[in-house]
Structure formats: structure tokens, C-alpha cells
Protein backbone atom coordinates (compact mmCIF):
# COMPACT_ATOMS: atom_id res chain seq x y z
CA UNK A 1 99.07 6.31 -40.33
CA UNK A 2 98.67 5.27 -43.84
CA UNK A 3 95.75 5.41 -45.51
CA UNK A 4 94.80 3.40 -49.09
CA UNK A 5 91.62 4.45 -50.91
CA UNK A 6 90.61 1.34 -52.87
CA UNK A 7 87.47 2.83 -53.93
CA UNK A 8 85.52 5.53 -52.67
CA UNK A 9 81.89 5.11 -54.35
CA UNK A 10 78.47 4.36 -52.51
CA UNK A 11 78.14 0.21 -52.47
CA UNK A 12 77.04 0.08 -56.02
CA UNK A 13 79.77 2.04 -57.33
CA UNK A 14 79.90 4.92 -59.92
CA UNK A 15 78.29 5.13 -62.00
CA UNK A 16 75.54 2.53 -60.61
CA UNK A 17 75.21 -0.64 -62.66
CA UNK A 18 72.39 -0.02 -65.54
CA UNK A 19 71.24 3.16 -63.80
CA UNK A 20 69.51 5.84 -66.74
CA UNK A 21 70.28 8.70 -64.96
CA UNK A 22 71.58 11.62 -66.48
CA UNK A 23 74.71 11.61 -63.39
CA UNK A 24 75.67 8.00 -63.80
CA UNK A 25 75.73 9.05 -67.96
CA UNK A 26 77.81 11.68 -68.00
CA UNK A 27 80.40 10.25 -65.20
CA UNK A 28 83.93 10.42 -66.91
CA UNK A 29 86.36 8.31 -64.19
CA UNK A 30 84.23 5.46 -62.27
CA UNK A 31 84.77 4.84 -58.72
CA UNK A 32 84.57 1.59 -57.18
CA UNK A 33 82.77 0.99 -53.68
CA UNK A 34 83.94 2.52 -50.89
CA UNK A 35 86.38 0.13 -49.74
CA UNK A 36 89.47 1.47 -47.48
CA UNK A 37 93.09 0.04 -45.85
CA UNK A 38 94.83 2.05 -42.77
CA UNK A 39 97.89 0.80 -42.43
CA UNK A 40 97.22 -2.33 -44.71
CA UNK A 41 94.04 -3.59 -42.87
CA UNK A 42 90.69 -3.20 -44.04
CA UNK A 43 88.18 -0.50 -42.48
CA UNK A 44 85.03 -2.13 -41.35
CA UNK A 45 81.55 -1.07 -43.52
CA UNK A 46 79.40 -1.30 -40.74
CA UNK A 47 79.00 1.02 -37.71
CA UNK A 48 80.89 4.15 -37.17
CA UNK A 49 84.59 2.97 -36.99
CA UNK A 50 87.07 5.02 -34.93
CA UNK A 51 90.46 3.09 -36.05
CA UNK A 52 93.93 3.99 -34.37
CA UNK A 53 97.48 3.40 -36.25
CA UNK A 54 100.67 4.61 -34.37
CA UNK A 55 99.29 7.02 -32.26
CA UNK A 56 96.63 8.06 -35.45
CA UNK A 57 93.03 8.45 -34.99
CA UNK A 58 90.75 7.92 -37.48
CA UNK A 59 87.00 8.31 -37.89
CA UNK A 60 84.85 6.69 -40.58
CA UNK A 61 81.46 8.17 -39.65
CA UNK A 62 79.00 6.26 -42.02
CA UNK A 63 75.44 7.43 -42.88
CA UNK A 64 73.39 7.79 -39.85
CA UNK A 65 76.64 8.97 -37.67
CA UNK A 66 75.92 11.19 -34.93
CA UNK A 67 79.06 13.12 -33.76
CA UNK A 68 79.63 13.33 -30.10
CA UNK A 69 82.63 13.96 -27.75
CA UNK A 70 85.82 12.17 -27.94
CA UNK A 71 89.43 12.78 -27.32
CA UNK A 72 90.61 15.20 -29.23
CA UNK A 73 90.12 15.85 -33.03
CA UNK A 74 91.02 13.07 -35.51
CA UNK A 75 93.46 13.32 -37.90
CA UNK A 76 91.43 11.40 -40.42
CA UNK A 77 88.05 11.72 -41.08
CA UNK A 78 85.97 9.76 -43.77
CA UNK A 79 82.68 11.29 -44.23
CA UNK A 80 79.94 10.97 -46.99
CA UNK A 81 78.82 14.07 -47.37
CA UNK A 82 76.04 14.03 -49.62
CA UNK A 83 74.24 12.35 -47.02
CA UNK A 84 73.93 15.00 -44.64
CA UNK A 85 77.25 17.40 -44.93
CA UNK A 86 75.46 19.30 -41.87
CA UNK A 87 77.20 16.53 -39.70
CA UNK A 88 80.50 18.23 -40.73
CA UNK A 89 79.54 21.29 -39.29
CA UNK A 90 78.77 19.72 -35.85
CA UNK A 91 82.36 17.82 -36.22
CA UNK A 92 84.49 21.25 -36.40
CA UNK A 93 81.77 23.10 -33.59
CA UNK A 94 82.99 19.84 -31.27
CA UNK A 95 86.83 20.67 -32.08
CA UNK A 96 86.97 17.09 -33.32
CA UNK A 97 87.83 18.38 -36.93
CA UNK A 98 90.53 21.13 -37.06
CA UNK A 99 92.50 22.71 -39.99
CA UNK A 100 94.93 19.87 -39.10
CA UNK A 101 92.17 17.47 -40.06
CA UNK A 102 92.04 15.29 -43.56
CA UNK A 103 88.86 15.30 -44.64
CA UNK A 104 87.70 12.77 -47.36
CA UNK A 105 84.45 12.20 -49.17
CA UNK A 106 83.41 8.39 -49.13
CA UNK A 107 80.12 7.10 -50.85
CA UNK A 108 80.53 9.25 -53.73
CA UNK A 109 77.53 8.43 -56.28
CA UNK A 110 74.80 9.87 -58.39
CA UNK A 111 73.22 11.97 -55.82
CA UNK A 112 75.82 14.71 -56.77
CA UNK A 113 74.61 15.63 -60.63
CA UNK A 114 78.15 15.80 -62.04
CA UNK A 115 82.10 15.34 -61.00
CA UNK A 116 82.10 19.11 -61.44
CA UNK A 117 79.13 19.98 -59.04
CA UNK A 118 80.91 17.51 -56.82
CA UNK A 119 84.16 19.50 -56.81
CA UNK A 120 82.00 22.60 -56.18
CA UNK A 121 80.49 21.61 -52.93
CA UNK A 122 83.30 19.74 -51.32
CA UNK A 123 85.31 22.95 -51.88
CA UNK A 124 83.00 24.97 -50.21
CA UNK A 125 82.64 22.41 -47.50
CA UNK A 126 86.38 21.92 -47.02
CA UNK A 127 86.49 17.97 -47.99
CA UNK A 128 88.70 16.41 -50.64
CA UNK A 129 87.59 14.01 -53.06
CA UNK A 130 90.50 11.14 -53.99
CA UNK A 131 91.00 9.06 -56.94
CA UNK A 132 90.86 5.01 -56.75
CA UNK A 133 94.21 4.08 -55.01
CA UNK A 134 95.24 7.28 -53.52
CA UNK A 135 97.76 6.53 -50.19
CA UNK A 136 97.09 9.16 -48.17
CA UNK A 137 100.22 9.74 -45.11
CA UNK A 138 98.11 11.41 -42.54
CA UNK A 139 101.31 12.39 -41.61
CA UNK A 140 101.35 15.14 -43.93
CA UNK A 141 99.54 18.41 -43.56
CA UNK A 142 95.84 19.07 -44.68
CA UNK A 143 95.41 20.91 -47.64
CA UNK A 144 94.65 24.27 -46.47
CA UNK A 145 90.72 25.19 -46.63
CA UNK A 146 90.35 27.77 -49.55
CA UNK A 147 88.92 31.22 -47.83
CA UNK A 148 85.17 31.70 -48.91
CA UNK A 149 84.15 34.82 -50.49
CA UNK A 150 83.00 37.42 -47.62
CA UNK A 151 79.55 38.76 -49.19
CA UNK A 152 77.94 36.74 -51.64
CA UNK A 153 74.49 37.65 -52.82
CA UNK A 154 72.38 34.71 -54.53
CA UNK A 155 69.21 35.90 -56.76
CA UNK A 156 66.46 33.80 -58.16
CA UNK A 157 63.05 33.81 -58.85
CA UNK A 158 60.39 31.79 -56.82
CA UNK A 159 61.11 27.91 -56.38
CA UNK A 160 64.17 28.80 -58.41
CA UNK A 161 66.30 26.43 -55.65
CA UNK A 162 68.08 29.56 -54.37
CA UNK A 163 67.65 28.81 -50.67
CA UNK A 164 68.64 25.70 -50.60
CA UNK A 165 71.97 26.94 -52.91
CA UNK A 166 72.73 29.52 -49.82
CA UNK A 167 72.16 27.05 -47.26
CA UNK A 168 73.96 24.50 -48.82
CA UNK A 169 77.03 26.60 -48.78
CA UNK A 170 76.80 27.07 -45.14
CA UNK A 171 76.17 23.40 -44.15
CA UNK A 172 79.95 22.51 -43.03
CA UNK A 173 80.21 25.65 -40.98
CA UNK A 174 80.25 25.12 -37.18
CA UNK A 175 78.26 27.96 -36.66
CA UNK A 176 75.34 29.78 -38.63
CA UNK A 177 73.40 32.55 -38.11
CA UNK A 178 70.12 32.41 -39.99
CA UNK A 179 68.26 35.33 -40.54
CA UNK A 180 64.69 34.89 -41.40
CA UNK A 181 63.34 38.18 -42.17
CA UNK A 182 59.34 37.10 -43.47
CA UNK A 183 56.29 37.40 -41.16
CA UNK A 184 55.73 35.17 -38.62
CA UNK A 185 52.39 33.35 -40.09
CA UNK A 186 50.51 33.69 -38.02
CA UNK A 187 46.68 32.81 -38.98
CA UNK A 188 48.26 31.62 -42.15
CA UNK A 189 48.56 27.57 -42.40
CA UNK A 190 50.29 27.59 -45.65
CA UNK A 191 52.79 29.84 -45.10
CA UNK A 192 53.31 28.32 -41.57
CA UNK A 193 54.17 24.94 -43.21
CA UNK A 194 56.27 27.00 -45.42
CA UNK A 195 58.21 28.51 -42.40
CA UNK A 196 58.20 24.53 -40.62
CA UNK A 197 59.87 23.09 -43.95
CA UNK A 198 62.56 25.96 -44.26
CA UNK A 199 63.31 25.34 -40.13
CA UNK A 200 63.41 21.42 -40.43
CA UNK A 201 65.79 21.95 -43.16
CA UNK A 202 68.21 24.01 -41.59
CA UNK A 203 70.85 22.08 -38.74
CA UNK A 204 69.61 21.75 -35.99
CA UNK A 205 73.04 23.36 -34.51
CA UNK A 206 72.02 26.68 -36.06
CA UNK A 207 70.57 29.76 -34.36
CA UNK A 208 67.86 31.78 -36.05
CA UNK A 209 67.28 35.68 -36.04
CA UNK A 210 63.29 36.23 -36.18
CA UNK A 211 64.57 40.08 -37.44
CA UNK A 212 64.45 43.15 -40.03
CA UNK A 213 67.46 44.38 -38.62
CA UNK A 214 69.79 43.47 -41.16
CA UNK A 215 72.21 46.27 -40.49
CA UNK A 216 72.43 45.33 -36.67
CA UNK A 217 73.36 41.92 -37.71
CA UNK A 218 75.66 42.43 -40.15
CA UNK A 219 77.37 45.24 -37.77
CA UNK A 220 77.76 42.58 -34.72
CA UNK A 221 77.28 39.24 -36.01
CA UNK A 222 80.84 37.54 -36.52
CA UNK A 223 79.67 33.80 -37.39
CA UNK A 224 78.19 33.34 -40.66
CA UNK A 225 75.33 34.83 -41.62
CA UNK A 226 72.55 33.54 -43.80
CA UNK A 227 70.10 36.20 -44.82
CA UNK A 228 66.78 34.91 -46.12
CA UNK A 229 65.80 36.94 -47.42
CA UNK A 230 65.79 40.46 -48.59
CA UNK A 231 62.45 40.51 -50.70
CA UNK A 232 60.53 39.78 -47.11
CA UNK A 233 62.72 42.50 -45.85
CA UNK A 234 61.54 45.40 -48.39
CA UNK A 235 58.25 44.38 -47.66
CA UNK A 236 58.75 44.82 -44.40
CA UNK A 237 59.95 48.08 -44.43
CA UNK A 238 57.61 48.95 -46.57
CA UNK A 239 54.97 48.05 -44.11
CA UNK A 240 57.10 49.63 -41.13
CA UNK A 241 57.71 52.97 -43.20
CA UNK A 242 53.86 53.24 -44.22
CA UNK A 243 55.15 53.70 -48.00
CA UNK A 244 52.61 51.87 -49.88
CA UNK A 245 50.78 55.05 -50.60
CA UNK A 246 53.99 56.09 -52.07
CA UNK A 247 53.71 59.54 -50.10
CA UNK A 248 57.13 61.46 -50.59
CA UNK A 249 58.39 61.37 -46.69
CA UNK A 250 57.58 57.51 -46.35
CA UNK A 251 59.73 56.71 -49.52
CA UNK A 252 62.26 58.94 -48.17
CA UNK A 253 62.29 56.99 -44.94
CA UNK A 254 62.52 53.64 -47.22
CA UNK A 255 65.68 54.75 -48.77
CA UNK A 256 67.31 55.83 -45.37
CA UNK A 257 66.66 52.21 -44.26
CA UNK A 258 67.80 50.69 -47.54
CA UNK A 259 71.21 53.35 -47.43
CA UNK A 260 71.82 51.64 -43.77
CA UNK A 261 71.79 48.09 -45.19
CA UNK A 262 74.07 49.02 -47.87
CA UNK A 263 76.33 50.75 -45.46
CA UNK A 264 76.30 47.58 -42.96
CA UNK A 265 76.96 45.61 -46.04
CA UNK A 266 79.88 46.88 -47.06
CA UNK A 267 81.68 47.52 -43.67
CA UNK A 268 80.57 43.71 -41.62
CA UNK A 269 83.19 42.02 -40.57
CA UNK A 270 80.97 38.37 -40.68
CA UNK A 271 80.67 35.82 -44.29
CA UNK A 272 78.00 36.57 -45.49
CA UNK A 273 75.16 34.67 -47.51
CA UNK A 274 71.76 36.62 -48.94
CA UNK A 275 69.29 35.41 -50.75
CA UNK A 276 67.36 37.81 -52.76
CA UNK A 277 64.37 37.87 -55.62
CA UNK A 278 65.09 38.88 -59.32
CA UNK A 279 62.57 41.05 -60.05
CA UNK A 280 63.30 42.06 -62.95
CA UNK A 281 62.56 38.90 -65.78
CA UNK A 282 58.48 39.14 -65.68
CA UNK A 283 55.91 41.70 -66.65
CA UNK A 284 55.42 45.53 -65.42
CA UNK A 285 53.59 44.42 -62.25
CA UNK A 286 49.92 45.50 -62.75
CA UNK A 287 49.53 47.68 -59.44
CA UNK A 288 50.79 50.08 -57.81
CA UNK A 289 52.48 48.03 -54.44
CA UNK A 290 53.77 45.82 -57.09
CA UNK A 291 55.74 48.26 -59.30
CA UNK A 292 56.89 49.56 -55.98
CA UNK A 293 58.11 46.36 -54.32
CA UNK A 294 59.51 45.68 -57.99
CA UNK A 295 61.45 48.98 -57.71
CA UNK A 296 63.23 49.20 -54.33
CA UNK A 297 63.96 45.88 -54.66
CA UNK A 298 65.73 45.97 -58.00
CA UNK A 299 67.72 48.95 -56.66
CA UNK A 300 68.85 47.48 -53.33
CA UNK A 301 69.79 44.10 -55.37
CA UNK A 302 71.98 46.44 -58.07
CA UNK A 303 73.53 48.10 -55.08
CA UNK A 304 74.59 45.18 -52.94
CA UNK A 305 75.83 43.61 -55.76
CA UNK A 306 78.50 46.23 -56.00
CA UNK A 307 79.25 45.55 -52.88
CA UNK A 308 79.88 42.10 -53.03
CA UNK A 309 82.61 39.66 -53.71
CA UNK A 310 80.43 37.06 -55.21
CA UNK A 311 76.66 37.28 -57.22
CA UNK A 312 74.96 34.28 -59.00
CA UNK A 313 71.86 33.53 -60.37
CA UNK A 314 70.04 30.51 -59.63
CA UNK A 315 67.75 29.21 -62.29
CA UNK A 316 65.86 25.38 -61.57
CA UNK A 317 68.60 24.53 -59.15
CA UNK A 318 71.42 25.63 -61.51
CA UNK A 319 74.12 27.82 -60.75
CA UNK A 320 74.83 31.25 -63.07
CA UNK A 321 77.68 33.37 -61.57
CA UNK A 322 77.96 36.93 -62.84
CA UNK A 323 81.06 38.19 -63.31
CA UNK A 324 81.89 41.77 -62.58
């Protein structure tokens, strides 16, 4: 099965005719609308398509595509993945995407910032983005899926966009593990709607771990595992341990728990996402709990740091790694 790429855009193109945004500006190569040939005849736009060539199968899942069982996996799959890259995931849980799978973003346009950003997330996602008038022989092997970092630790401060940056990493897995460590909510609308947004967010494929114990997770948890995130967790073991007061044997209890999540850290098995606060850009807190959140938190984020293959900062939805 042989497979033409005439253009690969969203149906306006890119960059999109007289648009001011600062994507369609900055675009160096324009694509042309997604418009594709297996073996010389034209895909249909509309629907989801499954085409087969010579004993090929192809799948063009358009937006709105909702994978469900078929006959094996495909050996082609065009996918736009800004739409909802979440679908991916379900497509490899279902065994109808493999490692034997060519995977191809379609619809490509100026809801990815830059052609940079848009090489970022289809490599973690495991898709390839083609130029204009790329044959692809589906003949041919896959390129092999590059092998994610094991622990990565994301910081941020508040409404910095570092959730969504850990979750968006995640999206094309086929199976997650999220671990929401914060209080329940209970009596608290606000932070209730808080926990509803976060959940409707998330795939709906997903489980979720309503838990603060991180190092039983990390020690028998093999799918991934998104940890959001670690500032709920030292306040909960600050609670748990009784350490506000700062009395000597609570603190001491606080550090035993924080030693076991560094141990678990450093010996799991599982990939690893954790999202954690940067506490230390603002002002000396002005009480007591605060300097003391501020503190055990700032340690536990220098120590799993060393620990990890990959750290970043996330500033207004903008990626910062930190090298070693």
C-alpha cells in the first residue's frame, strides 16, 4: 500500500489565509489541506474511512472518530491529533495500533503554537509529521517510538499550565494511572468544580488513585503514572503526621515519609510523571504553616530531582527544561 501526502493541513491550510495569529506568523514551510492518495486514489474527507490496498488496511479517523473493534491493527493510521490525541491512546489499548503501525498527523494548523512545539508533542505521542508529497510504502517498517524518559518531574507555580503539560504527555498512552493526591472537597463547591474540571479533562480510559500513598504506587504500579500532585501530598502528611506545630517527633515522622517517597522514586519500575509547586520564586511566607509547607516542599522537590531523568519548569504554558 502506497500512500501520497498531498497536503496534510486542517481545510484552510497553514498557515490560515489572513489569520493574525502569532502560529500562522511564524510558520516557516506551509502545508496545504489535508488531501491524501493510497494507491493513486483519493481518500474521502468525510466520515471515518477505513481504506484497503493489497491486503493493507488503513484508517483515516477524522475529528469526532470514536475507535472501536475491528480486525486487527491497521497498518496505516491518519489521525489529527491536536484534536483530541487521547483517541490515540484508546487505538493502541484496542491493539488496533501496534509498534508495526504508521502513524501520521493530518489537520496540522495553528492550534499547535509553532512547527517546533509540534515536533515536541508528536514525539512524545509516537506520530510522525510528513512534508507535502511524502509517498509513504506502508510496506516499510514504522519508525521505532523513541523511549520516554522514566521519572520526569514538572514544577510550576499556580495556573502556571503545568498539569495540563504532564497530562499532555501521557495522552497517547493506552493506559494511565492518575494519582490525585488533594482532599476530596467535600463541603467545598469551588474546589469541587476544581476536582470536576481536572476529571473531565483527563480520558475517560484512565483510572484514578484517590491516594497519599505515593510510595505504594510507585513500588507496584507498572502503567504510567501521573502524580498530581506532590504539594497536596506534603500537606497531607503534614496533616496525617500532626506537624504543623512543628513539634520535633512529628517533623521527624514527616521526613521518614518524605525518605520513603524518595526511596520508591528512585527504585519504581513504572514512567513516571509528577507535578509539583515551585516554592521557591515568592516572598518568605508570613506564617509559620507557610514557611513550613515552603520548606519540606522545596527539599523533597531538590531531592527528586536528583533522582530523575527529566525536570522542567513550566512558566504561562511554556516549557523550561533544566539541565543537570
Amino acid at each position: 500500500m502506497e500512500v501520497l501526502f498531498e497536503g496534510t493541513a486542517g481545510p484552510l491550510g497553514r498557515p490560515v489565509p489572513g489569520c493574525p495569529c502569532a502560529s500562522c506568523g511564524r510558520l516557516p514551510v506551509p502545508r496545504r489541506p489535508t488531501r491524501v492518495l493510497v494507491d493513486g486514489r483519493p481518500l474521502p474527507q468525510d466520515g471515518f474511512t477505513v481504506v484497503a490496498a493489497d491486503g493493507g488496511r488503513l484508517l483515516h479517523a477524522a475529528p469526532g472518530f470514536v475507535p472501536g473493534p475491528a480486525d486487527g491493527p491497521y497498518d496505516v493510521v491518519l489521525l489529527d491529533v491536536l484534536d483530541r490525541p487521547e483517541r490515540l491512546g484508546l487505538l493502541r489499548r484496542l491493539g488496533l495500533v501496534t509498534g508495526r503501525t504508521h502513524v501520521v498527523a493530518v489537520g496540522i494548523d495553528h492550534r499547535v503554537p509553532s512547527e517546533a512545539e509540534l515536533e515536541r508533542r508528536l514525539a512524545l505521542w509516537g506520530v510522525r509529521a510528513v512534508p507535502d508529497g511524502t509517498l509513504l510504502d506502508a510496506r516499510g517498517p514504522a519508525p521505532a517510538r523513541p523511549e520516554p524518559p522514566r521519572r520526569t518531574l514538572l514544577l510550576g507555580g499556580s495556573r502556571s499550565g503545568k498539569s495540563a503539560e504532564a497530562e499532555l504527555r501521557l495522552l497517547a498512552e493506552p493506559e494511565v494511572v492518575y494519582a490525585a493526591t488533594g482532599p476530596s472537597g467535600d463541603g467545598d463547591p469551588e474546589w469541587l468544580g476544581r476536582i470536576r474540571a481536572h476529571r473531565e479533562r483527563r480520558p475517560a480510559h484512565w483510572s484514578t488513585a484517590e491516594t497519599t500513598d505515593l510510595a505504594g504506587l510507585l513500588a507496584e504500579t507498572r502503567s504510567p503514572l501521573l502524580v498530581d500532585g506532590l504539594g497536596t501530598w506534603v500537606t497531607a502528611v503534614l496533616d496525617g503526621c500532626g506537624a504543623w506545630d512543628r513539634a520535633p517527633e512529628a517533623l521527624a515522622r514527616v521526613e521518614a515519609r518524605c525518605d520513603e517517597l524518595v526511596a520508591a522514586w528512585r527504585r519504581t519500575r513504572a514512567r513516571v510523571v509528577a507535578v509539583s509547586d515551585e516554592v521557591g520564586l515568592g516572598v518568605v511566607p508570613a506564617t509559620s504553616g507557610g514557611r513550613l509547607f515552603r520548606d519540606v516542599l522545596g527539599r523533597l522537590n531538590q531531592r527528586l530531582a536528583a533522582e530523575s531523568e527529566e525536570v522542567a519548569l513550566v512558566v504561562a504554558g511554556r516549557l523550561l527544561p533544566l539541565p543537570v
